[in-house]
PDB file of N, CA and C in Angstrom:
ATOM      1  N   UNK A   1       0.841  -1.182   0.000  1.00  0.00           N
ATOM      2  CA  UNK A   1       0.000   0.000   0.000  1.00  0.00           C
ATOM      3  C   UNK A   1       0.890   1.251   0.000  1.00  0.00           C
ATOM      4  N   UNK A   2       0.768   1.801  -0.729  1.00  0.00           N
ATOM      5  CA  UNK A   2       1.027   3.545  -1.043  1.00  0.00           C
ATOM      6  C   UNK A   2       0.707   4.139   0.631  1.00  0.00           C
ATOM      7  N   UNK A   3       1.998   4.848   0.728  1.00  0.00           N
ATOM      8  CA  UNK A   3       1.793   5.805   2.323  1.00  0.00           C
ATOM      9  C   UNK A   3       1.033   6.291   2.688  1.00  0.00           C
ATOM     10  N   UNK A   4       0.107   6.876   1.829  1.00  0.00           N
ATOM     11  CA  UNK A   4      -0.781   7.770   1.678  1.00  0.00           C
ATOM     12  C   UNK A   4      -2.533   6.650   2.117  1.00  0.00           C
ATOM     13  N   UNK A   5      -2.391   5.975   1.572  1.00  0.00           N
ATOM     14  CA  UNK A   5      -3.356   4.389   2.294  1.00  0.00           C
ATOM     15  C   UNK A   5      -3.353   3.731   3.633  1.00  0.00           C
ATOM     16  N   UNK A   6      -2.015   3.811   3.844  1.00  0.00           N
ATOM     17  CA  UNK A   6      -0.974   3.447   4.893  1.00  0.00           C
ATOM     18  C   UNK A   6      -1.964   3.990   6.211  1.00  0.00           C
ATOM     19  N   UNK A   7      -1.611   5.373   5.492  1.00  0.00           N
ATOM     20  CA  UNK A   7      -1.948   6.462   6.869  1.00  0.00           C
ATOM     21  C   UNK A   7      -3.638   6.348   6.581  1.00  0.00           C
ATOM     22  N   UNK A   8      -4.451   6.367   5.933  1.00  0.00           N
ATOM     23  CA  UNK A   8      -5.789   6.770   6.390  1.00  0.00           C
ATOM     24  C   UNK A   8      -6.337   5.739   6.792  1.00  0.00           C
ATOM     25  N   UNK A   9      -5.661   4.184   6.141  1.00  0.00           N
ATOM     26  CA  UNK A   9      -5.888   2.597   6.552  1.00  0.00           C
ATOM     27  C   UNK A   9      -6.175   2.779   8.194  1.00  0.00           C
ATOM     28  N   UNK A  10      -4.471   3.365   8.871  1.00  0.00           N
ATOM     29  CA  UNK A  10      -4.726   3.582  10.477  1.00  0.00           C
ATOM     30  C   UNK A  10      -5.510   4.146  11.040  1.00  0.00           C
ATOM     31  N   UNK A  11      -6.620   4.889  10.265  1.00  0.00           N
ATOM     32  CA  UNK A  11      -7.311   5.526  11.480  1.00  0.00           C
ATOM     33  C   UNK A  11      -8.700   4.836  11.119  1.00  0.00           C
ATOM     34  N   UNK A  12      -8.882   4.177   9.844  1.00  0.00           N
ATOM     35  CA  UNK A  12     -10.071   3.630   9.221  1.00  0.00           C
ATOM     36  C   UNK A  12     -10.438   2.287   9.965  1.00  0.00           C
ATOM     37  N   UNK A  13      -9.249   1.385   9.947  1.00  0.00           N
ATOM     38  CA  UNK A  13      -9.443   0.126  10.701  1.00  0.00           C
ATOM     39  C   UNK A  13      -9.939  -0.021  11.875  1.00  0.00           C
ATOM     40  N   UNK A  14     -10.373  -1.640  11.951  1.00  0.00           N
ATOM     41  CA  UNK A  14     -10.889  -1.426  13.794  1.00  0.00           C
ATOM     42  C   UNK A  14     -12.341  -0.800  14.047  1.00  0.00           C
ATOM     43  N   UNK A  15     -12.722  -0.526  13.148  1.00  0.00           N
ATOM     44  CA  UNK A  15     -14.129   0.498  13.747  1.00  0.00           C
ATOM     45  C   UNK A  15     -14.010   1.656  14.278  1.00  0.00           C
ATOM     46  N   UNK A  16     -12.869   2.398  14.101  1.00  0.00           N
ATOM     47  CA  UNK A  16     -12.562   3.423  14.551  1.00  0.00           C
ATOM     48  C   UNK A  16     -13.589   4.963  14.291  1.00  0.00           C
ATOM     49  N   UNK A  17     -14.290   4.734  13.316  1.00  0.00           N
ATOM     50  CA  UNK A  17     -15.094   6.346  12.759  1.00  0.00           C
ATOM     51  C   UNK A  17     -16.388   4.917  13.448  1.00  0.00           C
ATOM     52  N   UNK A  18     -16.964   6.211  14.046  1.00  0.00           N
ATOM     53  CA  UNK A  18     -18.446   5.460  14.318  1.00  0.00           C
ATOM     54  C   UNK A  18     -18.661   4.406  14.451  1.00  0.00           C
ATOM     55  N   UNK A  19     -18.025   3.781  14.815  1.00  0.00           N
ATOM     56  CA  UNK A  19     -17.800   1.809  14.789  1.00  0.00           C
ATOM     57  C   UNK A  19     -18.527   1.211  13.115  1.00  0.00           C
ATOM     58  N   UNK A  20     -18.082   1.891  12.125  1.00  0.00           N
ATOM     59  CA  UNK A  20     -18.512   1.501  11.022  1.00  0.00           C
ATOM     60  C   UNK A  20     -16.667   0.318  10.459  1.00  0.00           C
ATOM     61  N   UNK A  21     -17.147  -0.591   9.777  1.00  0.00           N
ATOM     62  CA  UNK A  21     -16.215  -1.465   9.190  1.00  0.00           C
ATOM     63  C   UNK A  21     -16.101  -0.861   8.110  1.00  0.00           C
ATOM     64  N   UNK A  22     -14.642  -0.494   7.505  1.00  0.00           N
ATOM     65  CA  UNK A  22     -14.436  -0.349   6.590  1.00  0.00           C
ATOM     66  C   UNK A  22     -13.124  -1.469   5.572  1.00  0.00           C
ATOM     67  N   UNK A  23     -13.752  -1.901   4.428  1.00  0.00           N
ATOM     68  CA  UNK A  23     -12.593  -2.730   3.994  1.00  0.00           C
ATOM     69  C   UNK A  23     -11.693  -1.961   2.937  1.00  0.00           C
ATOM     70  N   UNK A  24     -10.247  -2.722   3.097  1.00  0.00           N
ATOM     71  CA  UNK A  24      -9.616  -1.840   2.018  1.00  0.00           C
ATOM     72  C   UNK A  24      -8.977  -2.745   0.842  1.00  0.00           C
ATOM     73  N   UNK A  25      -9.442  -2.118  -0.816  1.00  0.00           N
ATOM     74  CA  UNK A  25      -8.746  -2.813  -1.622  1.00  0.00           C
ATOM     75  C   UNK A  25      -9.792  -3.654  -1.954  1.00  0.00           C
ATOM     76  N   UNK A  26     -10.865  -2.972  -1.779  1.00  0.00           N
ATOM     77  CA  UNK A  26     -12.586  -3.935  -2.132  1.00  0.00           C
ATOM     78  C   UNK A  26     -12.787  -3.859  -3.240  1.00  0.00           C
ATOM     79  N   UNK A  27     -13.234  -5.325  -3.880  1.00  0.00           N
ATOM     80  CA  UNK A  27     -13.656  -5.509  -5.492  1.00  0.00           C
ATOM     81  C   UNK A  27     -15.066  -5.092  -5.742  1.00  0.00           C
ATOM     82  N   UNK A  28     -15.210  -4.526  -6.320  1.00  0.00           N
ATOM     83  CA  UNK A  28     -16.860  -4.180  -6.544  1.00  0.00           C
ATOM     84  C   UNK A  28     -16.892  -4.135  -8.147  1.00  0.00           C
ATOM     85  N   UNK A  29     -17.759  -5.519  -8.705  1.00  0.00           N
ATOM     86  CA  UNK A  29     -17.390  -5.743 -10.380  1.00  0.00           C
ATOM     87  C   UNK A  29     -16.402  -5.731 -10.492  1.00  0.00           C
ATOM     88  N   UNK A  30     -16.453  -4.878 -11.563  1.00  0.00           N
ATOM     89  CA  UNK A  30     -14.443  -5.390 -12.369  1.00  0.00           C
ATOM     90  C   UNK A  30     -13.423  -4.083 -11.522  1.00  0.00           C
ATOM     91  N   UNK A  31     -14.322  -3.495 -10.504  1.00  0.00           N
ATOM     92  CA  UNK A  31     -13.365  -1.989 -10.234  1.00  0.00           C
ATOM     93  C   UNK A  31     -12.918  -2.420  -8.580  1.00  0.00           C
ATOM     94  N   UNK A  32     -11.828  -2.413  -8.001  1.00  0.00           N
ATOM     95  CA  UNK A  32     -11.237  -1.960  -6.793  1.00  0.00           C
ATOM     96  C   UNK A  32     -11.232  -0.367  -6.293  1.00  0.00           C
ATOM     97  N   UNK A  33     -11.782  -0.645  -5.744  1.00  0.00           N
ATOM     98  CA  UNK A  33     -11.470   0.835  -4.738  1.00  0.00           C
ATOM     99  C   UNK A  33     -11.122   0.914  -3.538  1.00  0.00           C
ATOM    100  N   UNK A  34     -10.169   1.888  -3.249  1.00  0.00           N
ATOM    101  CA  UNK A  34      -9.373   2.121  -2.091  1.00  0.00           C
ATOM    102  C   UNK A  34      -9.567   1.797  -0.209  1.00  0.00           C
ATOM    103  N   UNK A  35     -11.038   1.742  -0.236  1.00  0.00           N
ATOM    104  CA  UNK A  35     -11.460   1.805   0.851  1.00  0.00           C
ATOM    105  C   UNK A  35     -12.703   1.892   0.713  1.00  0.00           C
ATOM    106  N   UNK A  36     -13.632   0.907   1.501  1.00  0.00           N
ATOM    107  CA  UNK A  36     -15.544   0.819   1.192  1.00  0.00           C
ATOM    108  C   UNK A  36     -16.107   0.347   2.807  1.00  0.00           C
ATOM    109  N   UNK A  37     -17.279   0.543   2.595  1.00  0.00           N
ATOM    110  CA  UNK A  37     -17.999   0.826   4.099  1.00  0.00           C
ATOM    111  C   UNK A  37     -19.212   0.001   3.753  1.00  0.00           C
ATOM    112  N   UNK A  38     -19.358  -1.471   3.422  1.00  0.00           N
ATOM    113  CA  UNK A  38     -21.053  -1.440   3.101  1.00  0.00           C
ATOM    114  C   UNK A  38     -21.998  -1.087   3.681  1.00  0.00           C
ATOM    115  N   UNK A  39     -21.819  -1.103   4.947  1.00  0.00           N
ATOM    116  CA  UNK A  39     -23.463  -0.542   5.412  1.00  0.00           C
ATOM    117  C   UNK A  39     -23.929   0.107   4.892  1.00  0.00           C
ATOM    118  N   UNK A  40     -22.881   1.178   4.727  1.00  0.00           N
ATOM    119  CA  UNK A  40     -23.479   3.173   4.006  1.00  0.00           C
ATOM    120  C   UNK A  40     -22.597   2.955   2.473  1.00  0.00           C
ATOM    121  N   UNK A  41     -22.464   1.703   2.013  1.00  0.00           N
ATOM    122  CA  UNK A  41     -22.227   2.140   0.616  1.00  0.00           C
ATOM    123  C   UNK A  41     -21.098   3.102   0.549  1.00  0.00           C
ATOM    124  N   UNK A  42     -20.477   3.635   0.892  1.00  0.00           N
ATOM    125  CA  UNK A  42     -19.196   4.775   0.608  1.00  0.00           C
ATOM    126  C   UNK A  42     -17.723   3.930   0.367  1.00  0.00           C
ATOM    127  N   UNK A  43     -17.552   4.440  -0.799  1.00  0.00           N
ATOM    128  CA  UNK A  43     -16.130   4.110  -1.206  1.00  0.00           C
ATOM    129  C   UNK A  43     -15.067   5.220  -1.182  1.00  0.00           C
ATOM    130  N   UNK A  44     -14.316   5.344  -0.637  1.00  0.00           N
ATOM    131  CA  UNK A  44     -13.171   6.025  -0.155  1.00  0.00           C
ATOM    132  C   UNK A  44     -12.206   5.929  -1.475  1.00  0.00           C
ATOM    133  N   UNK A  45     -11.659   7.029  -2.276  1.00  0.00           N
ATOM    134  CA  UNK A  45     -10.323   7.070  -3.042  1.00  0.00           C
ATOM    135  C   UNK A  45      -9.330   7.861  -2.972  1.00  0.00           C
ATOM    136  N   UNK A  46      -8.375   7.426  -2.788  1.00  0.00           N
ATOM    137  CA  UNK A  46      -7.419   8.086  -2.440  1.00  0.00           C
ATOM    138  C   UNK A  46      -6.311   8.522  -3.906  1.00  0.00           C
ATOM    139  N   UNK A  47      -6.436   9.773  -4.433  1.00  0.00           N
ATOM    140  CA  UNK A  47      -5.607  10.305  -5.623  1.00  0.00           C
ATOM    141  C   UNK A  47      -4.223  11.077  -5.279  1.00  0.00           C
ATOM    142  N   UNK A  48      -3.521  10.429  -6.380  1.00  0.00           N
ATOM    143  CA  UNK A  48      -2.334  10.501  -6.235  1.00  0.00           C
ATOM    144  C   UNK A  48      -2.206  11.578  -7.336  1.00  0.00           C
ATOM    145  N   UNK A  49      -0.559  12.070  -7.799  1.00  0.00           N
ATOM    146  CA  UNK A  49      -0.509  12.932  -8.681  1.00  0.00           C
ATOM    147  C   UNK A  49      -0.852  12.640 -10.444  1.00  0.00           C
ATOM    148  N   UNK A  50      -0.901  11.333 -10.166  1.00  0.00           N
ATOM    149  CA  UNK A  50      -1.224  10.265 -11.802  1.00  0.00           C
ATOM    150  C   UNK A  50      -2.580  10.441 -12.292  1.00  0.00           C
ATOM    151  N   UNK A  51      -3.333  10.866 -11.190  1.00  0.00           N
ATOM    152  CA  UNK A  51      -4.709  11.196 -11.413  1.00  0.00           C
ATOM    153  C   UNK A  51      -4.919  12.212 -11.938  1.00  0.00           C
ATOM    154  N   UNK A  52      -4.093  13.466 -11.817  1.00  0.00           N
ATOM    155  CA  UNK A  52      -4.073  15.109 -11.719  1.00  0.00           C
ATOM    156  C   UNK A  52      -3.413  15.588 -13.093  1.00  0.00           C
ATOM    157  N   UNK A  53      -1.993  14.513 -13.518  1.00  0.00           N
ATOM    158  CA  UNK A  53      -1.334  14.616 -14.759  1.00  0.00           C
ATOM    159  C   UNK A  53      -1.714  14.250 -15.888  1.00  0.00           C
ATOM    160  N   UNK A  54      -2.204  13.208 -16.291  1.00  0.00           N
ATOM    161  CA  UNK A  54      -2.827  12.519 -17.020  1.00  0.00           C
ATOM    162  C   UNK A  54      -4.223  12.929 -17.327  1.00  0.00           C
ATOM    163  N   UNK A  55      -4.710  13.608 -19.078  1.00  0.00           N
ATOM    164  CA  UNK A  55      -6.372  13.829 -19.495  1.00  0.00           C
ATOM    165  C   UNK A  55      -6.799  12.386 -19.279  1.00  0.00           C
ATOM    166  N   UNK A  56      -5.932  11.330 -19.773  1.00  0.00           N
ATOM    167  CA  UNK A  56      -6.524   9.506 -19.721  1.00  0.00           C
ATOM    168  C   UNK A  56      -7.390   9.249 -18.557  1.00  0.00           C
ATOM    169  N   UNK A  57      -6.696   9.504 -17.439  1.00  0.00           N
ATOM    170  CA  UNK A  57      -6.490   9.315 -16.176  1.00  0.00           C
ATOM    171  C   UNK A  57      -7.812   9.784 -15.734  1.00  0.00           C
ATOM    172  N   UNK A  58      -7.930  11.354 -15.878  1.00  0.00           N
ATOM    173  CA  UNK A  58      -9.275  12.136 -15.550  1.00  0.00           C
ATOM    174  C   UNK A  58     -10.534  11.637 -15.776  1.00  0.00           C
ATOM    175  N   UNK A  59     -10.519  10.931 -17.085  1.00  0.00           N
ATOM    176  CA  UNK A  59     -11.635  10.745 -18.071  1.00  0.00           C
ATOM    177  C   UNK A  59     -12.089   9.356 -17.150  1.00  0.00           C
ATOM    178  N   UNK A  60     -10.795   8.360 -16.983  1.00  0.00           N
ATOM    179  CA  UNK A  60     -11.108   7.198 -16.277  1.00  0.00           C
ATOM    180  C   UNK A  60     -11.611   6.816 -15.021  1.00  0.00           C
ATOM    181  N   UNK A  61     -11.333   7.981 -14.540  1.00  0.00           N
ATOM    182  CA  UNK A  61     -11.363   8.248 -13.018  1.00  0.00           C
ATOM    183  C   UNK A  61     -13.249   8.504 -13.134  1.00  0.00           C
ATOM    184  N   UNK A  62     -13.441   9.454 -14.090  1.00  0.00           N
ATOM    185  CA  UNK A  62     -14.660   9.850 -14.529  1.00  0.00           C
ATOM    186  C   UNK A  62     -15.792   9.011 -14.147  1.00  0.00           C
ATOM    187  N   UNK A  63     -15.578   7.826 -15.556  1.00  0.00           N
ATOM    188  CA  UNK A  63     -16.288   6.637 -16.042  1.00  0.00           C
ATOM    189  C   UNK A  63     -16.441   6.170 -14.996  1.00  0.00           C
ATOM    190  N   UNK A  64     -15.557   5.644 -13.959  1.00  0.00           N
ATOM    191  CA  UNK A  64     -15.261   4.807 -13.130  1.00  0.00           C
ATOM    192  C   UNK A  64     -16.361   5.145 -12.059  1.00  0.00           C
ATOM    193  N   UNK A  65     -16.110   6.380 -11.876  1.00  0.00           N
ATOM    194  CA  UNK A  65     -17.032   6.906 -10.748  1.00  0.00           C
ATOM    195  C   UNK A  65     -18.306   6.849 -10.779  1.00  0.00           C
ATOM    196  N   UNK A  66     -19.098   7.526 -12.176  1.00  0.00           N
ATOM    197  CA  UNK A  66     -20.320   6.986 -12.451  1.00  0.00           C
ATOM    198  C   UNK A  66     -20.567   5.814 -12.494  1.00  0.00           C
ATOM    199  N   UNK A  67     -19.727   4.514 -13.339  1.00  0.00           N
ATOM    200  CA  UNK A  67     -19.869   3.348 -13.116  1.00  0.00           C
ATOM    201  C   UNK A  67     -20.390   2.858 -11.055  1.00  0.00           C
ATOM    202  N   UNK A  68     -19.660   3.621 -10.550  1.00  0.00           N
ATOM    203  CA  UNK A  68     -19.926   3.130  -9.441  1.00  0.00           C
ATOM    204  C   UNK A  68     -21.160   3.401  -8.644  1.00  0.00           C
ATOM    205  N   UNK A  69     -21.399   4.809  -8.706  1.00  0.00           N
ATOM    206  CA  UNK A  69     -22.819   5.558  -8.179  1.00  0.00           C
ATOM    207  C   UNK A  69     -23.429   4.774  -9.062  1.00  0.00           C
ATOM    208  N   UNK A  70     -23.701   4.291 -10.326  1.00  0.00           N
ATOM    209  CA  UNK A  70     -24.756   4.156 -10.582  1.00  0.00           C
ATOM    210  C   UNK A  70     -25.192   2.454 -10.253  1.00  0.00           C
ATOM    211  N   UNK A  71     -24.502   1.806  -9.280  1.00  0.00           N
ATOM    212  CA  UNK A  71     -25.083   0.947  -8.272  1.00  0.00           C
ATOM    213  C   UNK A  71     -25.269   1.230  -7.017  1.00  0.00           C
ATOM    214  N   UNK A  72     -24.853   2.539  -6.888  1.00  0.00           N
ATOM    215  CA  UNK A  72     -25.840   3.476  -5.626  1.00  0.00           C
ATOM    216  C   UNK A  72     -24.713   3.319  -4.529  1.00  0.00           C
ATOM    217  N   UNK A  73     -23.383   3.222  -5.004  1.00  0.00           N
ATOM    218  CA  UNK A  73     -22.505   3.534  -3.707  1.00  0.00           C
ATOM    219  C   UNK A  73     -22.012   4.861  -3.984  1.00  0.00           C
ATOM    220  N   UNK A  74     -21.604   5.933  -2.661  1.00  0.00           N
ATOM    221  CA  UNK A  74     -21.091   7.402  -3.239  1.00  0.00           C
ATOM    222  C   UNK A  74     -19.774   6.922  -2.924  1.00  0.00           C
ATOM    223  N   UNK A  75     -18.969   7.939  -3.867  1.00  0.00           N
ATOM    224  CA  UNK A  75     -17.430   7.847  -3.903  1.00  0.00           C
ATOM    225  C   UNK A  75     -17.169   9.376  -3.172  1.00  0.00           C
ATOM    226  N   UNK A  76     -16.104   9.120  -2.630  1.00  0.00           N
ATOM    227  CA  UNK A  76     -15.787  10.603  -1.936  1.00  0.00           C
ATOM    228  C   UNK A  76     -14.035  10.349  -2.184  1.00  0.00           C
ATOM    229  N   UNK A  77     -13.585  11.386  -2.841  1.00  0.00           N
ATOM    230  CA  UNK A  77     -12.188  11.412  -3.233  1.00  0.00           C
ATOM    231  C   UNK A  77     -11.042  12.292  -2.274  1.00  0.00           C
ATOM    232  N   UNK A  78      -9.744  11.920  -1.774  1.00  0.00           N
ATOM    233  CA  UNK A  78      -9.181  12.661  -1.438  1.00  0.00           C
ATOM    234  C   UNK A  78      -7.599  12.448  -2.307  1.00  0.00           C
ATOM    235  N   UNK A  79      -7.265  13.748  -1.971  1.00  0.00           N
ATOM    236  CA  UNK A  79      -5.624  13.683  -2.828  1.00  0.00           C
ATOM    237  C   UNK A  79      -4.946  12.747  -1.695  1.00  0.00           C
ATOM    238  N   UNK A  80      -3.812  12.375  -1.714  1.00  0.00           N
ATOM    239  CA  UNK A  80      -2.416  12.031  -1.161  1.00  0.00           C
ATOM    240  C   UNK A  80      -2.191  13.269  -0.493  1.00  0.00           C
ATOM    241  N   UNK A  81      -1.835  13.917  -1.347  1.00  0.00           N
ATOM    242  CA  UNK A  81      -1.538  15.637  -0.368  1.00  0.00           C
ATOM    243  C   UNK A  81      -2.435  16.143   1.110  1.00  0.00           C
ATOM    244  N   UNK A  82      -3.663  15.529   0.634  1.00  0.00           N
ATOM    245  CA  UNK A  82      -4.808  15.979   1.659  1.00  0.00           C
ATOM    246  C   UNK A  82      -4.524  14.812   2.745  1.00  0.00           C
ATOM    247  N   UNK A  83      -4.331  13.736   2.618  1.00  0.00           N
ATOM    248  CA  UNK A  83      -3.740  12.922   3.793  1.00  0.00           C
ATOM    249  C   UNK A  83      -2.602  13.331   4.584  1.00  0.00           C
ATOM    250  N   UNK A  84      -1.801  13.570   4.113  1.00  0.00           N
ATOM    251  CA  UNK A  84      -0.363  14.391   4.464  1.00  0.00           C
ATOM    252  C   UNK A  84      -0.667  15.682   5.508  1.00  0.00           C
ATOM    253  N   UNK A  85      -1.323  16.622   4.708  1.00  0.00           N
ATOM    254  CA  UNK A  85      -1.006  17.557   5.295  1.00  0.00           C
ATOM    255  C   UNK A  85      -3.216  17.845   6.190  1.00  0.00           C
ATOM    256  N   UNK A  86      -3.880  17.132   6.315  1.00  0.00           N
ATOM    257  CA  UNK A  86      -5.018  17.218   6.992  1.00  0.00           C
ATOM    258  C   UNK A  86      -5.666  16.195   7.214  1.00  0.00           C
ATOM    259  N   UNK A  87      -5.578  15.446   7.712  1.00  0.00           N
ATOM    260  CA  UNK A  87      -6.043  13.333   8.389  1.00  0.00           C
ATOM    261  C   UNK A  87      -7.164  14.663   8.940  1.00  0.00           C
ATOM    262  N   UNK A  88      -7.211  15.021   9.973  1.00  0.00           N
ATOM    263  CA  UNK A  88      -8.077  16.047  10.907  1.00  0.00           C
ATOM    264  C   UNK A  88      -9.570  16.002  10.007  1.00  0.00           C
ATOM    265  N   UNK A  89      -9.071  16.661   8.869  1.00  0.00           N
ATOM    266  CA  UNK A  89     -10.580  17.514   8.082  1.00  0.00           C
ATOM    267  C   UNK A  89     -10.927  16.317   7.194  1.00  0.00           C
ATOM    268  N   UNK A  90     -10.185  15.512   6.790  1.00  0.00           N
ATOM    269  CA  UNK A  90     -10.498  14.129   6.106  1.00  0.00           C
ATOM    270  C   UNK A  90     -11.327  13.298   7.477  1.00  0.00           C
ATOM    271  N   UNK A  91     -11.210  13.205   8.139  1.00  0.00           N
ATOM    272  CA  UNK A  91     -11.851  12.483   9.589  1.00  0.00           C
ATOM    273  C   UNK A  91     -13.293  13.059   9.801  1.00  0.00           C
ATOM    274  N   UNK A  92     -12.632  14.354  10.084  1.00  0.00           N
ATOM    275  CA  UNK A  92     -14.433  15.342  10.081  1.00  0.00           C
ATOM    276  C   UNK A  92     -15.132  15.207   9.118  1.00  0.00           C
ATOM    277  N   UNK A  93     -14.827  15.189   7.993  1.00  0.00           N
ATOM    278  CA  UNK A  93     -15.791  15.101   6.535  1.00  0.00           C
ATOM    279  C   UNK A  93     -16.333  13.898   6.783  1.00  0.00           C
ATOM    280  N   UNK A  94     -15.700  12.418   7.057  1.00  0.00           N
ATOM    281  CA  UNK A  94     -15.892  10.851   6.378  1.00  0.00           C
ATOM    282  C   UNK A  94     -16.964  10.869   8.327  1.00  0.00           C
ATOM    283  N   UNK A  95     -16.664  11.665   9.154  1.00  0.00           N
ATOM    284  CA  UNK A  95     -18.017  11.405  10.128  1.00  0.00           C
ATOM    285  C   UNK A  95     -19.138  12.231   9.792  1.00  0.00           C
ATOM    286  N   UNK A  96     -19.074  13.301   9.262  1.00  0.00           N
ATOM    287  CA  UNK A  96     -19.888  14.203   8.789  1.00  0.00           C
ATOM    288  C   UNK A  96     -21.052  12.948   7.715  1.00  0.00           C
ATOM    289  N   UNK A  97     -20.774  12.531   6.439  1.00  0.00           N
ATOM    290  CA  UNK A  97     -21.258  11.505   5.889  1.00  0.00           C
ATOM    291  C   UNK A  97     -21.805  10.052   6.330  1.00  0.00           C
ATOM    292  N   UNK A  98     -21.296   9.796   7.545  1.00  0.00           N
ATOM    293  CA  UNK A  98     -21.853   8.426   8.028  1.00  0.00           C
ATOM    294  C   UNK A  98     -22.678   8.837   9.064  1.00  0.00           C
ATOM    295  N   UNK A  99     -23.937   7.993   8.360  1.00  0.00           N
ATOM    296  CA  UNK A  99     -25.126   8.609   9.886  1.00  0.00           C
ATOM    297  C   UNK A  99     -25.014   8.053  11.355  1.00  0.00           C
TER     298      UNK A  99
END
């Protein structure tokens, strides 16, 4: 796992936000995503700079995402950077979303 996984893995595991389970590296169809919650459906992604450089990348990231809402899970995206430098406001947001 990328550092940036590393670190939000530690505060995600365990039941730690709201005693909600979250798994990481979950298959859903043909797509993996970073981090998922079934109860509440939320898939967690974590973007790196490959996401940001790349038009391919954007477009895929795109598809991907609708592909996913449109079996009714929400995706909520954070950079690498935003792990680094704010776990805090990434924490407040992902309790803010879970009822």
């Amino acid at each position: 796992m990328p550092l940036a996984e590393r670190l939000l893995w530690a505060k995600l595991k365990n039941k730690q936000i709201k005693n909600y389970k979250f798994r990481r590296q979950h298959s859903i169809r043909k797509f993996i995503v970073d981090f998922y919650c079934p109860q509440t459906k939320l898939a967690i992604e974590l973007d790196g700079d490959s996401h940001f450089v790349s038009a391919v990348a954007k477009v895929l990231d795109s598809r991907r995402q609708a592909s996913l809402e449109s079996l009714g899970i929400r995706v909520i995206r954070f950079t690498n950077r935003e792990v680094y430098e704010n776990m805090a406001g990434i924490l407040e947001n992902l309790e803010a979303l879970l009822p």
